[in-house]
Protein backbone atom coordinates (compact mmCIF):
# COMPACT_ATOMS: atom_id res chain seq x y z
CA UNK A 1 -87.64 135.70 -45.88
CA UNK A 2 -86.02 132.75 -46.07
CA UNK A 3 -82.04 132.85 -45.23
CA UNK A 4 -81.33 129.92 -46.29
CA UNK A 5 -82.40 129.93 -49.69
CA UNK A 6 -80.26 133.53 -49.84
CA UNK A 7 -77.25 132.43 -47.87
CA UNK A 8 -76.67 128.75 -49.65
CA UNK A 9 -76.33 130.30 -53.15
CA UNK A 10 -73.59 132.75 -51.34
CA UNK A 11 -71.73 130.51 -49.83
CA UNK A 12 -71.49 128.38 -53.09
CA UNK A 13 -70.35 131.07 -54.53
CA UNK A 14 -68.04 132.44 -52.37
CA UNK A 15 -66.38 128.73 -52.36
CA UNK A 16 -65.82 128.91 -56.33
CA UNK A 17 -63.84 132.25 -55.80
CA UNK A 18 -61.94 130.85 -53.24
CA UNK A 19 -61.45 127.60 -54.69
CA UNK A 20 -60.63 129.27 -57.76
CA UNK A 21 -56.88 130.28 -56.89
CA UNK A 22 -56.17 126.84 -55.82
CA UNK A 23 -57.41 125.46 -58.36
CA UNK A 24 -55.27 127.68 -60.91
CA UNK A 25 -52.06 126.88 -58.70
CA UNK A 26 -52.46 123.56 -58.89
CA UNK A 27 -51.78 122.46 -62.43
CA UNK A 28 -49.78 119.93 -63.33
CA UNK A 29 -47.19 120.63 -66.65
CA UNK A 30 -46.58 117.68 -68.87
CA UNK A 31 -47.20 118.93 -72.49
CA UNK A 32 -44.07 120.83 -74.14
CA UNK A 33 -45.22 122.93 -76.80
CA UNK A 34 -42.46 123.04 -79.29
CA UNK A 35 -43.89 125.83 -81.42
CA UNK A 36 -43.82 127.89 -78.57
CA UNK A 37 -40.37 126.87 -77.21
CA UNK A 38 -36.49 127.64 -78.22
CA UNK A 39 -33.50 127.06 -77.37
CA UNK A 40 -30.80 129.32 -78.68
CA UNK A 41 -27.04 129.53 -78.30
CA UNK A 42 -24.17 131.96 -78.24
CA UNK A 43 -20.07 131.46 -78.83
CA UNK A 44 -17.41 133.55 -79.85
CA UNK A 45 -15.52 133.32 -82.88
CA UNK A 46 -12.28 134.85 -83.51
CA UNK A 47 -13.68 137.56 -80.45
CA UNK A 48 -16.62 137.83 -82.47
CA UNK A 49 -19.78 137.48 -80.48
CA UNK A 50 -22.19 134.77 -82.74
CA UNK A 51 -25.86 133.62 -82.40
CA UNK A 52 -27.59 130.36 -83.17
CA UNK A 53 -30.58 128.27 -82.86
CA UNK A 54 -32.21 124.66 -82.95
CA UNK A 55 -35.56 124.63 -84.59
CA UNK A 56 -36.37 120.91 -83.10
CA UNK A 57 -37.02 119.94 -79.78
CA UNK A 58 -39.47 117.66 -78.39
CA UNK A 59 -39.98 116.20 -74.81
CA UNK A 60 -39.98 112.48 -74.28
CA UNK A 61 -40.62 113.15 -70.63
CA UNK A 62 -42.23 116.37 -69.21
CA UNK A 63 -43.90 116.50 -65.29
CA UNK A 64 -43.85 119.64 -63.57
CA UNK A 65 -45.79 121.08 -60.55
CA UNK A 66 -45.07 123.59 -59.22
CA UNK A 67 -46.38 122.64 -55.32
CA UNK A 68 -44.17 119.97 -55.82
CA UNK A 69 -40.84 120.96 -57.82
CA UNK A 70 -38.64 118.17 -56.43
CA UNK A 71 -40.78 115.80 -58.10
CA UNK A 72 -39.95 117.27 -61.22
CA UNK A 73 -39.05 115.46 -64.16
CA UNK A 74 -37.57 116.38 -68.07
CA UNK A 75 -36.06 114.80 -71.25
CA UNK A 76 -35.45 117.22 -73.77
CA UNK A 77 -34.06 115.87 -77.06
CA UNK A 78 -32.92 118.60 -79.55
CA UNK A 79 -32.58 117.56 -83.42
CA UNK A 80 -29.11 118.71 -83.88
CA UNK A 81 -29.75 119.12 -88.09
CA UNK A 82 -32.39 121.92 -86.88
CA UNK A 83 -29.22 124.15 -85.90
CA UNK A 84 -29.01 127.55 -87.49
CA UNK A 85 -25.63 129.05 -86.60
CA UNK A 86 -26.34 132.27 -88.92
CA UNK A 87 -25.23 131.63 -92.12
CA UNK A 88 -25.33 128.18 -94.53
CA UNK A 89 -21.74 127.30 -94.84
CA UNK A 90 -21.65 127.10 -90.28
CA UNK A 91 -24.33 125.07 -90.62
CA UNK A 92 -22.83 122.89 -93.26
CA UNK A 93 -19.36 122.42 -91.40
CA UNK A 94 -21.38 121.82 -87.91
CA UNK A 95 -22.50 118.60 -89.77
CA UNK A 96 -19.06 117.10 -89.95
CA UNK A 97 -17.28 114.33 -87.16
CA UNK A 98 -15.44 117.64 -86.08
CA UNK A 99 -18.21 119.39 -84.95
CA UNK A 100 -21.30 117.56 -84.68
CA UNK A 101 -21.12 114.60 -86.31
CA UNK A 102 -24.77 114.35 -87.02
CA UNK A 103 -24.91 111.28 -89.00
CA UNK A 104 -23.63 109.32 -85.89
CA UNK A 105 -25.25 111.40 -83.34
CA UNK A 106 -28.48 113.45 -84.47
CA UNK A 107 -30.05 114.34 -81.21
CA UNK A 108 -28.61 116.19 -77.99
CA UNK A 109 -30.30 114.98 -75.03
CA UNK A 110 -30.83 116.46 -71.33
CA UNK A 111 -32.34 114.24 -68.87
CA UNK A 112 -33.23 115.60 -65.38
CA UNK A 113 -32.04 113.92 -61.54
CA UNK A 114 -33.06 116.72 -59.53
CA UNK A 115 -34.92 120.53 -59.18
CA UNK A 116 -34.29 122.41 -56.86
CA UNK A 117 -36.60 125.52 -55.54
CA UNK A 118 -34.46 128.23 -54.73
CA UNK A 119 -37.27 130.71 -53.62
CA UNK A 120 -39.14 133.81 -55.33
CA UNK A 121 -39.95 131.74 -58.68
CA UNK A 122 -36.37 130.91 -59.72
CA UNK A 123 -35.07 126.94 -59.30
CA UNK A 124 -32.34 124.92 -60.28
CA UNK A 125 -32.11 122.23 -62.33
CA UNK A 126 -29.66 119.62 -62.49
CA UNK A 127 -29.10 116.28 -65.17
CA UNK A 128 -27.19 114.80 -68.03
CA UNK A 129 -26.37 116.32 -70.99
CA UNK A 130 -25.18 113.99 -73.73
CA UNK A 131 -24.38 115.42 -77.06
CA UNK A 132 -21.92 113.48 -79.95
CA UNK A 133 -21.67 110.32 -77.81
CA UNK A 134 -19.90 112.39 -74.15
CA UNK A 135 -22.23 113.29 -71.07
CA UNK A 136 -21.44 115.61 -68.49
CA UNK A 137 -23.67 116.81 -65.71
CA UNK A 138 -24.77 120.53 -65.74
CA UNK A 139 -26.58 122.55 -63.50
CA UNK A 140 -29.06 125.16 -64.80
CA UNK A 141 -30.96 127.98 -62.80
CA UNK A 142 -34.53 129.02 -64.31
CA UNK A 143 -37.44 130.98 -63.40
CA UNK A 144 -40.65 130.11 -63.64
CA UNK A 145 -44.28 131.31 -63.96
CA UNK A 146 -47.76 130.42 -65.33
CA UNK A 147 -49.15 132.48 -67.80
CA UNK A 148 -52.45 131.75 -69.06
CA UNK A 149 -52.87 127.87 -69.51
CA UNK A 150 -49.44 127.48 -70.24
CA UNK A 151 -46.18 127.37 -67.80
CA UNK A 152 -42.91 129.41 -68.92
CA UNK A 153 -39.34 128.32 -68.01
CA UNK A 154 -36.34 130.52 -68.78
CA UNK A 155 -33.17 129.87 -67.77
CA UNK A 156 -29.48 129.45 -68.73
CA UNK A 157 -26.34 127.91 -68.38
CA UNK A 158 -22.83 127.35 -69.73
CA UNK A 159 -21.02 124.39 -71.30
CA UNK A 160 -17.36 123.82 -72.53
CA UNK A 161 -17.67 122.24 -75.81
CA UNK A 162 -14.33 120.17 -75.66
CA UNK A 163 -15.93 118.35 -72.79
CA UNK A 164 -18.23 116.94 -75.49
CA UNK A 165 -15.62 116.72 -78.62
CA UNK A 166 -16.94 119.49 -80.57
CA UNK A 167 -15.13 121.41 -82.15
CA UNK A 168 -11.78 118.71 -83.10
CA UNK A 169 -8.61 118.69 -84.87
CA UNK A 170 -7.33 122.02 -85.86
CA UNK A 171 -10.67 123.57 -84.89
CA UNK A 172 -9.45 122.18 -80.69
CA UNK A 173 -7.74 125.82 -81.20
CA UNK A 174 -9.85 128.24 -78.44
CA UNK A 175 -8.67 131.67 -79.74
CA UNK A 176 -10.55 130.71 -83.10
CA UNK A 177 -13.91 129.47 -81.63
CA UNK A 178 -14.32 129.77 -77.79
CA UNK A 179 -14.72 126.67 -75.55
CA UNK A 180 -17.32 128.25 -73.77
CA UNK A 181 -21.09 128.05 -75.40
CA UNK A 182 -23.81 129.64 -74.16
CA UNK A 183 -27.21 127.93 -74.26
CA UNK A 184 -30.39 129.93 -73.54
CA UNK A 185 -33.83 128.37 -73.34
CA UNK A 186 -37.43 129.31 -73.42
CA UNK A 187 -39.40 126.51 -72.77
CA UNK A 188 -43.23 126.51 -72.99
CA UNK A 189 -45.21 123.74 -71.31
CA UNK A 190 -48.88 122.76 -70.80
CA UNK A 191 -51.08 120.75 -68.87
């Protein structure tokens, strides 16, 4: 019998399935798939909890591994006429210089300067976020994990919007829509 004609197809195989793993964990993210993606918001009016979304976001930057997460890098643009705060005449008034201004400034934008990995899956992220002309540095925590061929970041994090002029005029007044918004994402990314 010969052994080695028996023990070279083994050991082939035996590398695959260990190689395998590695292989798997070593993907590289830099595809955001929008379809698969949201981000989604929350405020209070009057002491009414309220819901919204954005139906358009794209990545002009996306590189994410996750044996390197300090490398890291995102720009996330959100079409700010995609917002659906619940009911037509919101989204109507968002439009106007009080709120949104969307003729002069259509997109929100978040641009990335550093991840950190804060152990067991979750991270932070940290950038600029500029919406209607004003940027202020936030700090977001997320998890993270690969499912399938695709890698899934959740996080969220809180923003004042008078620190971006949202919200002016008689509508500066927080006890009838709260400074603080809420923004929730659920971002899908491939290879």
């Amino acid at each position: 019998m010969n052994f080695n004609a028996v023990l070279r197809p083994a050991v082939f195989a035996a590398a695959l399935a260990l190689g395998a793993p590695a292989a798997a964990l070593a993907a590289e993210y830099t595809s955001l798939d929008s379809q698969a993606s949201s981000i989604t918001f929350g405020y209070s009016q009057m002491n009414v909890k309220m819901n919204g979304s954005f139906g358009e976001l794209k990545a002009t930057e996306l590189n994410f591994d996750p044996a390197r997460p300090e490398e890291a890098k995102v720009v996330i643009e959100v079409a700010l006429a995609s917002i659906d705060a619940g009911y037509d005449e919101a989204n109507t008034e968002l439009e106007k210089d009080e709120w949104l201004a969307l003729a002069a400034h259509p997109l929100a934008r978040f641009e990335s300067s550093k991840v950190e990995d804060l152990g067991n899956g979750t991270y932070q992220v940290t950038g600029d976020l500029s919406i209607k002309g004003n940027t202020r540095q936030i700090s977001a925590p997320f998890t993270f994990k690969e499912e399938g061929d695709a890698g899934v970041f959740d996080g969220s994090f809180t923003f004042q919007r008078a620190d971006f002029g949202i919200g002016e005029g008689q509508w500066k007044d927080f006890s009838i829509v709260a400074n603080d918004i809420e923004i929730t994402f659920h971002v899908v990314a491939r290879p």
